[in-house]
C-alpha atoms as a PDB file:
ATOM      1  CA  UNK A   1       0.000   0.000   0.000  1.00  0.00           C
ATOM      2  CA  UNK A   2       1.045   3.615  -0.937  1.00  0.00           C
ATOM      3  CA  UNK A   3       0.733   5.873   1.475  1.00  0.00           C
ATOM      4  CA  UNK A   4       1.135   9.839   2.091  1.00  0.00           C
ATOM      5  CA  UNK A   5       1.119  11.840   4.743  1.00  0.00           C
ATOM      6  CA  UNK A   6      -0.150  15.443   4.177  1.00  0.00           C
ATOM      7  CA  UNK A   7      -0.517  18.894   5.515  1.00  0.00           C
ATOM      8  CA  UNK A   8      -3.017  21.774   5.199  1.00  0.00           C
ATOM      9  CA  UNK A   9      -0.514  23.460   3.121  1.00  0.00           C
ATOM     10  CA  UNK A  10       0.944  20.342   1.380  1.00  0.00           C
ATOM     11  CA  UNK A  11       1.446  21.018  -2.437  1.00  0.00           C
ATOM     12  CA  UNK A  12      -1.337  18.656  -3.305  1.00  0.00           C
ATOM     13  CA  UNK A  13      -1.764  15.682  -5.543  1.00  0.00           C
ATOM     14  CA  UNK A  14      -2.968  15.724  -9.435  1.00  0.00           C
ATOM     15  CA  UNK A  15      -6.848  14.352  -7.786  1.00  0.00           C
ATOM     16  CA  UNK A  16      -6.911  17.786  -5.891  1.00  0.00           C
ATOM     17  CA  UNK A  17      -6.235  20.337  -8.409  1.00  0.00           C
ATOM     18  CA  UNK A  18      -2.170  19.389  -8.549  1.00  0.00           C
ATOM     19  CA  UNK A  19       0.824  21.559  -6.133  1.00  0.00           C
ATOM     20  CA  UNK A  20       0.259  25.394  -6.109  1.00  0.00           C
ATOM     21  CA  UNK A  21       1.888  27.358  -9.026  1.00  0.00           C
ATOM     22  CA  UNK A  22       5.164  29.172  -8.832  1.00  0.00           C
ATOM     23  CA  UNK A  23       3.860  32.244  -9.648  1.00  0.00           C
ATOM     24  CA  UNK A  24       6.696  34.750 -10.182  1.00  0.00           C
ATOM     25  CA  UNK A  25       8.373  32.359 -13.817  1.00  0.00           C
ATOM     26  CA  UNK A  26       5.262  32.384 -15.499  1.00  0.00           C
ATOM     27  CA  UNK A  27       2.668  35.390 -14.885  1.00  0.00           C
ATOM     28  CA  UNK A  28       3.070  39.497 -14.694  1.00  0.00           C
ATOM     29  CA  UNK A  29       1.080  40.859 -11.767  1.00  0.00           C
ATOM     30  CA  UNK A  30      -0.784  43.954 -11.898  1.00  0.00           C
ATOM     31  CA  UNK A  31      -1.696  45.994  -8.949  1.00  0.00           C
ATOM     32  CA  UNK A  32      -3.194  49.518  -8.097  1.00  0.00           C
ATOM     33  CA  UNK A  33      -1.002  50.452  -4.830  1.00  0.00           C
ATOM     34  CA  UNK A  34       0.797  48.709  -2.208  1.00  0.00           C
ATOM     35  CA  UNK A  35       2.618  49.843   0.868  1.00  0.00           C
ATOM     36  CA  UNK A  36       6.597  50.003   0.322  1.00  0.00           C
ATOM     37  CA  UNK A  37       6.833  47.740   3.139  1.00  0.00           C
ATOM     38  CA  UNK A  38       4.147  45.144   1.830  1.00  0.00           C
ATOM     39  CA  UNK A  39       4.721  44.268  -1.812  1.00  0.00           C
ATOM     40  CA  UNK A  40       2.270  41.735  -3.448  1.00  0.00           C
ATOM     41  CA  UNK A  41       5.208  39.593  -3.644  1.00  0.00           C
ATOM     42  CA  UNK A  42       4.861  38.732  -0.052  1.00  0.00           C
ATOM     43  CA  UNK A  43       1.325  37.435  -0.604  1.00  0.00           C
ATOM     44  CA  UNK A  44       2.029  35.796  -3.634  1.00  0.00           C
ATOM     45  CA  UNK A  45       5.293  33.537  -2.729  1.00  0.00           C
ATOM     46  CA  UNK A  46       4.457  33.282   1.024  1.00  0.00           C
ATOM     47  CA  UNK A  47       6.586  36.261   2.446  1.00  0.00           C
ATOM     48  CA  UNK A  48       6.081  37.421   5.588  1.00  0.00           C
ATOM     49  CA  UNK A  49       3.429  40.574   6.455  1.00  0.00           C
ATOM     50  CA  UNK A  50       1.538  40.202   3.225  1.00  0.00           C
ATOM     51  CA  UNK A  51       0.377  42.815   1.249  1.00  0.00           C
ATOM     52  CA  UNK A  52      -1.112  45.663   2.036  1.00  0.00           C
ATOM     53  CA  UNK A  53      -2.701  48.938  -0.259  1.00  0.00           C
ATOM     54  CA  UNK A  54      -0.479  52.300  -0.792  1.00  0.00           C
ATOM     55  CA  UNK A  55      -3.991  53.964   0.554  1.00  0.00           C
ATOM     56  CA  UNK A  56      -7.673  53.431   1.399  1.00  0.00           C
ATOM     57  CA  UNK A  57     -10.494  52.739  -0.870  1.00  0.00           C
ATOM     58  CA  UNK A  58     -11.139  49.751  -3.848  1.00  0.00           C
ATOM     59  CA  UNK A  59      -8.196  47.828  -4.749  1.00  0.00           C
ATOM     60  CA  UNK A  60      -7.388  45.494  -7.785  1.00  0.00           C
ATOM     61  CA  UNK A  61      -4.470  42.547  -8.282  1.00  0.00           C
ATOM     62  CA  UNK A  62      -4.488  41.258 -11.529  1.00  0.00           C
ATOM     63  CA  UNK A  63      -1.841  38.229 -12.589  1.00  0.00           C
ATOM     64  CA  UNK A  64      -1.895  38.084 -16.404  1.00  0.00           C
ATOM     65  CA  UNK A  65      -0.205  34.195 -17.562  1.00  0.00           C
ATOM     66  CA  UNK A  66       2.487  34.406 -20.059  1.00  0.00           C
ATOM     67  CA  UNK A  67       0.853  31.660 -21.748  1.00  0.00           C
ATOM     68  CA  UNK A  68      -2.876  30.339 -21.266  1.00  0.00           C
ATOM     69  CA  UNK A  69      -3.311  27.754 -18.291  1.00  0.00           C
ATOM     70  CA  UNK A  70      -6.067  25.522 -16.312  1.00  0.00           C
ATOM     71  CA  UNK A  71      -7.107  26.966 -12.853  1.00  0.00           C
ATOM     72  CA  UNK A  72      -8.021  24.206 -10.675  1.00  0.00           C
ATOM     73  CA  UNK A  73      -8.225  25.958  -6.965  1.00  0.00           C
ATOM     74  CA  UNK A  74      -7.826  29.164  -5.795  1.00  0.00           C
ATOM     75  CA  UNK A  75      -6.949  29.822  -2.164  1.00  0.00           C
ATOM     76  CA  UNK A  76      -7.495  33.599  -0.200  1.00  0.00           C
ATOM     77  CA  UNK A  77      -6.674  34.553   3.251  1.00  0.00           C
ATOM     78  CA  UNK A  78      -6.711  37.944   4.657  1.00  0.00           C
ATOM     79  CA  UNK A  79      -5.792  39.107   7.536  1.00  0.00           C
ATOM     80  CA  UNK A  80      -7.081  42.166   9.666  1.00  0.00           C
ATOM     81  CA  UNK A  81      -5.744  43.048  13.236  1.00  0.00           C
ATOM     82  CA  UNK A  82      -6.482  46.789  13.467  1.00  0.00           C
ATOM     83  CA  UNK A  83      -9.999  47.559  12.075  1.00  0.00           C
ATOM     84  CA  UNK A  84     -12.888  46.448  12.354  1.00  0.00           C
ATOM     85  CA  UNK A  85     -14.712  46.316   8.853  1.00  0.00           C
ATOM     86  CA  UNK A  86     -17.108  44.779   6.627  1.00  0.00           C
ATOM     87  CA  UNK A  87     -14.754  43.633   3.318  1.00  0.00           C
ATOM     88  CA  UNK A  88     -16.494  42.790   0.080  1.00  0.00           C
ATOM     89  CA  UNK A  89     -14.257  41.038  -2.537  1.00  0.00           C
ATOM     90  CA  UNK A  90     -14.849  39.677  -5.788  1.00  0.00           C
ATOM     91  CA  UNK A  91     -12.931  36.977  -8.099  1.00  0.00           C
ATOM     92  CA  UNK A  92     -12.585  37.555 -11.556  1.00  0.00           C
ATOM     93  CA  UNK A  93     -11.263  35.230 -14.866  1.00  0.00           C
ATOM     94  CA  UNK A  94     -10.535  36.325 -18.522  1.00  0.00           C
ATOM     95  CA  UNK A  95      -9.930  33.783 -21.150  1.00  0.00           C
ATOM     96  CA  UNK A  96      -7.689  33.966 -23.464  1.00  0.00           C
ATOM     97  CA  UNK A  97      -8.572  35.688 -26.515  1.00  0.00           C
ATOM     98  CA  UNK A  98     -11.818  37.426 -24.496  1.00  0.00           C
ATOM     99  CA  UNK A  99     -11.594  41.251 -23.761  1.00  0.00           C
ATOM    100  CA  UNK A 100     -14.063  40.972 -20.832  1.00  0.00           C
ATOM    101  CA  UNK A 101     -13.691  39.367 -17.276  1.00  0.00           C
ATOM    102  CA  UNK A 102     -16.042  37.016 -16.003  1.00  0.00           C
ATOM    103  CA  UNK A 103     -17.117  36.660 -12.220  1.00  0.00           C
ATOM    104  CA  UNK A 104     -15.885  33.584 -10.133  1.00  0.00           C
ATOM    105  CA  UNK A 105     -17.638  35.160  -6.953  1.00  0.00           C
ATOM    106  CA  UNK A 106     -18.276  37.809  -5.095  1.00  0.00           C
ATOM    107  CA  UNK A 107     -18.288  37.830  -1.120  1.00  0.00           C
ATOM    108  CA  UNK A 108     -18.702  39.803   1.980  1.00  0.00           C
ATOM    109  CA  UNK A 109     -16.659  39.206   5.708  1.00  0.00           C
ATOM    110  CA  UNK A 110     -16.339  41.189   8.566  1.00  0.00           C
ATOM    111  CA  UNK A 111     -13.784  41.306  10.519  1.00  0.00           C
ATOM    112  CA  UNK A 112     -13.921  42.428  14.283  1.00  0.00           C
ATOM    113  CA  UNK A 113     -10.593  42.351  15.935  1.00  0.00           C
ATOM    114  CA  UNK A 114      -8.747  40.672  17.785  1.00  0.00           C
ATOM    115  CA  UNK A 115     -11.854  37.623  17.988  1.00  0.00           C
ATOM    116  CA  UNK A 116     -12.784  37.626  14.041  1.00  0.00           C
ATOM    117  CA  UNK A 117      -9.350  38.426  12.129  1.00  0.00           C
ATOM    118  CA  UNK A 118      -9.241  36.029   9.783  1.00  0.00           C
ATOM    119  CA  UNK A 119     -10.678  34.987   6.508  1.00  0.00           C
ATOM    120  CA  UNK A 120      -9.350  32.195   4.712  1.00  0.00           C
ATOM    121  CA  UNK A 121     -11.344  30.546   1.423  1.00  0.00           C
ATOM    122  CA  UNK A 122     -10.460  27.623  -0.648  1.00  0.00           C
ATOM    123  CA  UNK A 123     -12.409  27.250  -3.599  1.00  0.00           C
ATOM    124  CA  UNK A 124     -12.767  24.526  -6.508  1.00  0.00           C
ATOM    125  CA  UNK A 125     -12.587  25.609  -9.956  1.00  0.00           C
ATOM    126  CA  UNK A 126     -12.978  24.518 -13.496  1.00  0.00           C
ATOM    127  CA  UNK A 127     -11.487  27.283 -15.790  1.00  0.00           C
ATOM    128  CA  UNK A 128      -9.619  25.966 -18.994  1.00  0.00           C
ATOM    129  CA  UNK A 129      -7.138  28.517 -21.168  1.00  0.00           C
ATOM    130  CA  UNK A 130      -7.253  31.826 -18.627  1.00  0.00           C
ATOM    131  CA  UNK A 131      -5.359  34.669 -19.657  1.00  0.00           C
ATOM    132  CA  UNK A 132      -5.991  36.446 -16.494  1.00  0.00           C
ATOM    133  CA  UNK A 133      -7.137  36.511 -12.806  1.00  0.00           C
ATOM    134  CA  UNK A 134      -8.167  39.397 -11.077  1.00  0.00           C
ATOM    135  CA  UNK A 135      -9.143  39.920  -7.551  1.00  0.00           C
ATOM    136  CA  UNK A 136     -10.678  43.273  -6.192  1.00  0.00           C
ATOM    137  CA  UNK A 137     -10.815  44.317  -2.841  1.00  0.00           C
ATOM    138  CA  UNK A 138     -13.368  46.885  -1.575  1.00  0.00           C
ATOM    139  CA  UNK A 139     -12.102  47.197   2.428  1.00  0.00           C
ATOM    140  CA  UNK A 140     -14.491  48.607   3.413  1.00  0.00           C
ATOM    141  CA  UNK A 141     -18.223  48.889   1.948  1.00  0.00           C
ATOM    142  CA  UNK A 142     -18.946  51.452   4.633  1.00  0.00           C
ATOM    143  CA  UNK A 143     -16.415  53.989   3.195  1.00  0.00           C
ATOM    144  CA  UNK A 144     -14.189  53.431   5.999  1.00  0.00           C
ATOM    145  CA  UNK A 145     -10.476  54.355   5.464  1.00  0.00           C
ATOM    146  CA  UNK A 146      -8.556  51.551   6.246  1.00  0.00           C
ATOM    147  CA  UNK A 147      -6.539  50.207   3.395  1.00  0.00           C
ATOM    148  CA  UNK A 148      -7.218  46.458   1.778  1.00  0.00           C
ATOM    149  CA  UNK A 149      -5.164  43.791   3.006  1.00  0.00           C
ATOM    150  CA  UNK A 150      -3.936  40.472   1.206  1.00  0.00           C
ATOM    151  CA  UNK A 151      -2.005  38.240   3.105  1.00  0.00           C
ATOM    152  CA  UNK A 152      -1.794  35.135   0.946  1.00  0.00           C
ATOM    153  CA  UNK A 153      -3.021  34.271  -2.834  1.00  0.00           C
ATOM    154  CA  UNK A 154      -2.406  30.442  -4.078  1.00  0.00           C
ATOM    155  CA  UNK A 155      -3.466  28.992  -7.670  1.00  0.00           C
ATOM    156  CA  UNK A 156      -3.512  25.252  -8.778  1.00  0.00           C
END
């Protein structure tokens, strides 16, 4: 018998949507701010801190693939120790060839500090030849001026 142990952050088998992609080799990312101290990078390869938005208000990260690929999963967590706020985001694909984005979903979390900081989301997917994947981060639907937050983004 064959057997595997594995952990909630294992790179992952070819039943479960196959190991998480090395980003930085094979897609251009795309952002609107970020804090000099929290690059996207951080949130993308696993850094520590995350990233975090130059400023307040609607935020976008885009990764655009060199070359079309199959999205399997997508994994989000984010990570808010200073304000309480209600955060909508929304998940976003673009095939190759197509000029317009199509939604993956759309959700809503508050956070209230320091008991609900937290939100992490794993979620299944079946897109074939995408050119793109854009996430964008409203931090706060109330208006509120604290800046979005990212602290880890994952594709398979």
């Amino acid at each position: 018998m064959r057997k595997q142990i594995i952990g909630v952050d294992s790179p992952g088998t070819l039943d479960d949507g196959g190991p998480w992609l090395d980003l930085e080799p094979i897609a251009r990312v795309e952002i609107s701010s970020e804090a000099p101290d929290y690059p996207i990078e951080a949130a993308l390869s696993g850094g520590s801190g995350g990233w975090r938005a130059g400023g307040p208000g609607p935020q976008t990260i885009r990764l655009c693939f060199d070359m079309p690929r199959p999205i399997r999963r997508i994994k989000l967590v984010f990570v808010e120790q200073a304000h309480p706020r209600t955060q909508e985001f929304a998940l976003r694909w673009r095939v190759a060839g197509g000029e317009s984005y199509q939604d993956i979903l759309r959700q809503q979390f508050t956070f209230s500090p320091p008991g609900t900081s937290e939100e992490r989301e794993e979620y299944r997917v079946d897109l074939a030849g995408v050119a793109a994947i854009e996430l964008r981060i409203i931090p706060d639907v109330s208006g509120g001026q604290a800046p979005a937050t990212l602290s880890m983004l994952r594709l398979a």
